[in-house]
C-alpha atoms as a PDB file:
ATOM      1  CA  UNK A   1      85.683  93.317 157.858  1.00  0.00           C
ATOM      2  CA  UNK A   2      85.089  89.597 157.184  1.00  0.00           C
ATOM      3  CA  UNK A   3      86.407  88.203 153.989  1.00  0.00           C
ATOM      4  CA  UNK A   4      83.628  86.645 152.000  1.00  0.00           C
ATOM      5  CA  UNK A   5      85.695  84.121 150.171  1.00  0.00           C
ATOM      6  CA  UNK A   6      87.716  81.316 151.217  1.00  0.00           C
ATOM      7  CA  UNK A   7      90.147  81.782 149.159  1.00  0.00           C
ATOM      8  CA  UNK A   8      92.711  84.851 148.465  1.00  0.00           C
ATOM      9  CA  UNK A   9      92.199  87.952 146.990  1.00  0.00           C
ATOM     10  CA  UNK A  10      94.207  88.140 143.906  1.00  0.00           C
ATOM     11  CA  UNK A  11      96.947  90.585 143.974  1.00  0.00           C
ATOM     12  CA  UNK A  12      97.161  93.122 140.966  1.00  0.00           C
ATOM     13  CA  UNK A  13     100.534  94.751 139.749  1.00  0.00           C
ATOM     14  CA  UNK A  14      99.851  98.426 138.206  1.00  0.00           C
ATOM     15  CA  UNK A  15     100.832  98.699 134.536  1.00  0.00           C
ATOM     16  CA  UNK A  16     103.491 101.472 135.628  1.00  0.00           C
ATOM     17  CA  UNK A  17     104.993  98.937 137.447  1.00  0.00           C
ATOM     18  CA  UNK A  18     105.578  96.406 134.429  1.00  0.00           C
ATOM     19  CA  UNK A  19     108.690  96.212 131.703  1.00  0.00           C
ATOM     20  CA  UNK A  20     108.095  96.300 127.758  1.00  0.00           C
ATOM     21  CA  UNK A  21     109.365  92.689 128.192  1.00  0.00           C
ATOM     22  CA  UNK A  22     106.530  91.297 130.820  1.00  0.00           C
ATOM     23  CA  UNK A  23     103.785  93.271 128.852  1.00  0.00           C
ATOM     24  CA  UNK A  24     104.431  91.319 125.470  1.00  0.00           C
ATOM     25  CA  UNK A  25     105.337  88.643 126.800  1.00  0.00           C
ATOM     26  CA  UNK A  26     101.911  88.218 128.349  1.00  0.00           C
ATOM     27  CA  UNK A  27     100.191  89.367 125.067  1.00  0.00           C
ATOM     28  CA  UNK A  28     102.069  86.430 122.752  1.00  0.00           C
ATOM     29  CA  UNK A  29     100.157  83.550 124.298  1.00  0.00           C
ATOM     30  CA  UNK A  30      97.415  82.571 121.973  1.00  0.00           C
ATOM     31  CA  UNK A  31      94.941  82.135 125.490  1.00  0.00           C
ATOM     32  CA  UNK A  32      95.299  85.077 126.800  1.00  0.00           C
ATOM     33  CA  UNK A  33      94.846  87.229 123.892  1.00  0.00           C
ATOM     34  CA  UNK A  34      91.572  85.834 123.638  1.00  0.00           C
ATOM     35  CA  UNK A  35      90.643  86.900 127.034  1.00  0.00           C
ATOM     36  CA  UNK A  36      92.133  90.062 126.772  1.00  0.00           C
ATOM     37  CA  UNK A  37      90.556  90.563 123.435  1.00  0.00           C
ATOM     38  CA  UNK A  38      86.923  89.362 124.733  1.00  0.00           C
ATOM     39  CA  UNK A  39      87.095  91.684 127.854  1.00  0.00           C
ATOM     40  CA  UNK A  40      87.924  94.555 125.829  1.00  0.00           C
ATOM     41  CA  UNK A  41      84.407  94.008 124.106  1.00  0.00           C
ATOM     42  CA  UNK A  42      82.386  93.661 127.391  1.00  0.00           C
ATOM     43  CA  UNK A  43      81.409  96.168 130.332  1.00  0.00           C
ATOM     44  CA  UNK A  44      83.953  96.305 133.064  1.00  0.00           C
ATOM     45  CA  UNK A  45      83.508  93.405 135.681  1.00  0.00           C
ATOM     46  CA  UNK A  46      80.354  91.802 133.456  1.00  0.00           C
ATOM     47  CA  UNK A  47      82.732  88.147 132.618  1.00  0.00           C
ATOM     48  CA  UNK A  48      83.450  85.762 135.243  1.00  0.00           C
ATOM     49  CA  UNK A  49      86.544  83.301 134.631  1.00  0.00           C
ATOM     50  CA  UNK A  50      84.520  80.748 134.061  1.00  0.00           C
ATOM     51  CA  UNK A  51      82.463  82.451 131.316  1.00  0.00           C
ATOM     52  CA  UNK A  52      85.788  82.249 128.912  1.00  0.00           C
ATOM     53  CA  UNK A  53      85.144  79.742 126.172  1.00  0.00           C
ATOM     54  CA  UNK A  54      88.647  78.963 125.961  1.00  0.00           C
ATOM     55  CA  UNK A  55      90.527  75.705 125.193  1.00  0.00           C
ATOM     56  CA  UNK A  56      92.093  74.973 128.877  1.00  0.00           C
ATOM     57  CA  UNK A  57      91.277  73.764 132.088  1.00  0.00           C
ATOM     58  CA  UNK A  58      90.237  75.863 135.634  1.00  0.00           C
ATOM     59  CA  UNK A  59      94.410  75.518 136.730  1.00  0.00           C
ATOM     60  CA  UNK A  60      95.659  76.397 133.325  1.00  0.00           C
ATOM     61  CA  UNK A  61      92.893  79.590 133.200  1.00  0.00           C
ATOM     62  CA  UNK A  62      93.938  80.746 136.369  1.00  0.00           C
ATOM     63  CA  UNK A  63      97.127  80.273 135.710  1.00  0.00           C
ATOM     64  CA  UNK A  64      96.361  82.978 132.799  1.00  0.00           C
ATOM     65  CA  UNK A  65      95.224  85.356 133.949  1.00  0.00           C
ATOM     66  CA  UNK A  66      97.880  85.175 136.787  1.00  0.00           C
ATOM     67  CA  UNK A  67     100.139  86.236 134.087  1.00  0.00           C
ATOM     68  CA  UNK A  68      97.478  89.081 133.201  1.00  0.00           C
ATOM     69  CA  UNK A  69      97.001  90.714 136.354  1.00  0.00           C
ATOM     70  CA  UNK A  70     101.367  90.274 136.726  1.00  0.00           C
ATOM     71  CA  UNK A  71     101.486  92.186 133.476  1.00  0.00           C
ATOM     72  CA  UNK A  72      99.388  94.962 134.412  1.00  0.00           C
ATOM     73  CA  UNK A  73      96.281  93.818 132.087  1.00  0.00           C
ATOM     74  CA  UNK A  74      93.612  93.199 134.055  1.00  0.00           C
ATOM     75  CA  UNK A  75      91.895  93.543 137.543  1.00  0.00           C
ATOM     76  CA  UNK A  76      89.798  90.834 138.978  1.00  0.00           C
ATOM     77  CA  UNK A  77      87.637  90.769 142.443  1.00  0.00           C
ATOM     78  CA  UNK A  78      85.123  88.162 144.056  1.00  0.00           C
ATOM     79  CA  UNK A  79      81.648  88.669 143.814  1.00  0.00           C
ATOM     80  CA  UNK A  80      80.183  85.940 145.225  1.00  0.00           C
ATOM     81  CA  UNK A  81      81.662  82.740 144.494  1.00  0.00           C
ATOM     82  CA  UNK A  82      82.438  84.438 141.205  1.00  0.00           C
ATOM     83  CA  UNK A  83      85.708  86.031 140.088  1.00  0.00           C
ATOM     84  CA  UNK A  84      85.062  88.713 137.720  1.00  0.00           C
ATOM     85  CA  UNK A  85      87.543  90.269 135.482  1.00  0.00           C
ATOM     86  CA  UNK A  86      87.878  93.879 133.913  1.00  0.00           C
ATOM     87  CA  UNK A  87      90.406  95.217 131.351  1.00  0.00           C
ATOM     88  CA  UNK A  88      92.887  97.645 132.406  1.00  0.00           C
ATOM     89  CA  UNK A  89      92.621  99.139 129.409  1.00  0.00           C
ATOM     90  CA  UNK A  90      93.240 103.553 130.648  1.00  0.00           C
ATOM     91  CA  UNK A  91      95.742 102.621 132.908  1.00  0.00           C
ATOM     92  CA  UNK A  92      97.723 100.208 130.345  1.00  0.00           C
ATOM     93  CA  UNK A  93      97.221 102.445 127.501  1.00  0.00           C
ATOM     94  CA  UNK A  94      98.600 105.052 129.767  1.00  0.00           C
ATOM     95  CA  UNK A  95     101.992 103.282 130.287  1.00  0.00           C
ATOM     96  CA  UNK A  96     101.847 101.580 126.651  1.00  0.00           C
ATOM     97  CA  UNK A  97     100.440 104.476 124.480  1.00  0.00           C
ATOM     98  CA  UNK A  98      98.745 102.258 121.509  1.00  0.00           C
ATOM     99  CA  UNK A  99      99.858  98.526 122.229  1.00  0.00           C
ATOM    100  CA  UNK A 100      96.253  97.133 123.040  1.00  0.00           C
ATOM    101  CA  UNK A 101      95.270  98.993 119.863  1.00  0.00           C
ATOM    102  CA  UNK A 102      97.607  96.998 118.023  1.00  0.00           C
ATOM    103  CA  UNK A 103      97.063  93.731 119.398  1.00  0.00           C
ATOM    104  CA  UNK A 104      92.972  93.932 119.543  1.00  0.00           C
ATOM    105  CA  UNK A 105      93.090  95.064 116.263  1.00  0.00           C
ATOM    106  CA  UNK A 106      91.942  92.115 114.080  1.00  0.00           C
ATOM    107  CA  UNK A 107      93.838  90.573 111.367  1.00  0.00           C
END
């Protein structure tokens, strides 16, 4: 099968796969709590990257949800010449009983 992009399908690391250590780490940046915390409030693949309003550039935002998809957190896949991102959120609750509950719980 033809790929439809030109660039590389992202890889994904499965949340059984990631340390305590990796998870938080991930979760303490101010960025990517807001994009975790936004996907968990939309319908699985429905926000494209570039639909974050968030205060950093395209390298920086990738760079994000690099860190993301290393911890376990999310998924992405191309549609189009979209990326679009979904929460992890069974299989990470799975391997972290109540952490995303914590951390998308407002304060």
């Amino acid at each position: 099968m033809a790929a439809t992009s030109h660039r590389a399908a992202p890889e994904h690391t499965h949340p059984d796969d990631v340390p305590v250590e990796t998870a938080l780490a991930a979760l303490a940046d101010p960025v990517r709590l807001t994009l975790v915390r936004e996907l968990a409030g939309c319908a699985d693949w429905s926000r494209s990257c570039g639909s974050f309003d968030v205060p950093v550039g395209k390298a920086a935002l990738s760079h994000h949800f690099a860190v993301l998809r290393g911890a376990g957190l999310v998924e992405q896949r191309d549609e189009g010449p979209k990326r679009v991102n979904r929460l992890r959120r069974t299989e990470f609750d799975a391997r972290f009983p109540g952490l995303l509950d914590l951390v998308l719980r407002r304060q």
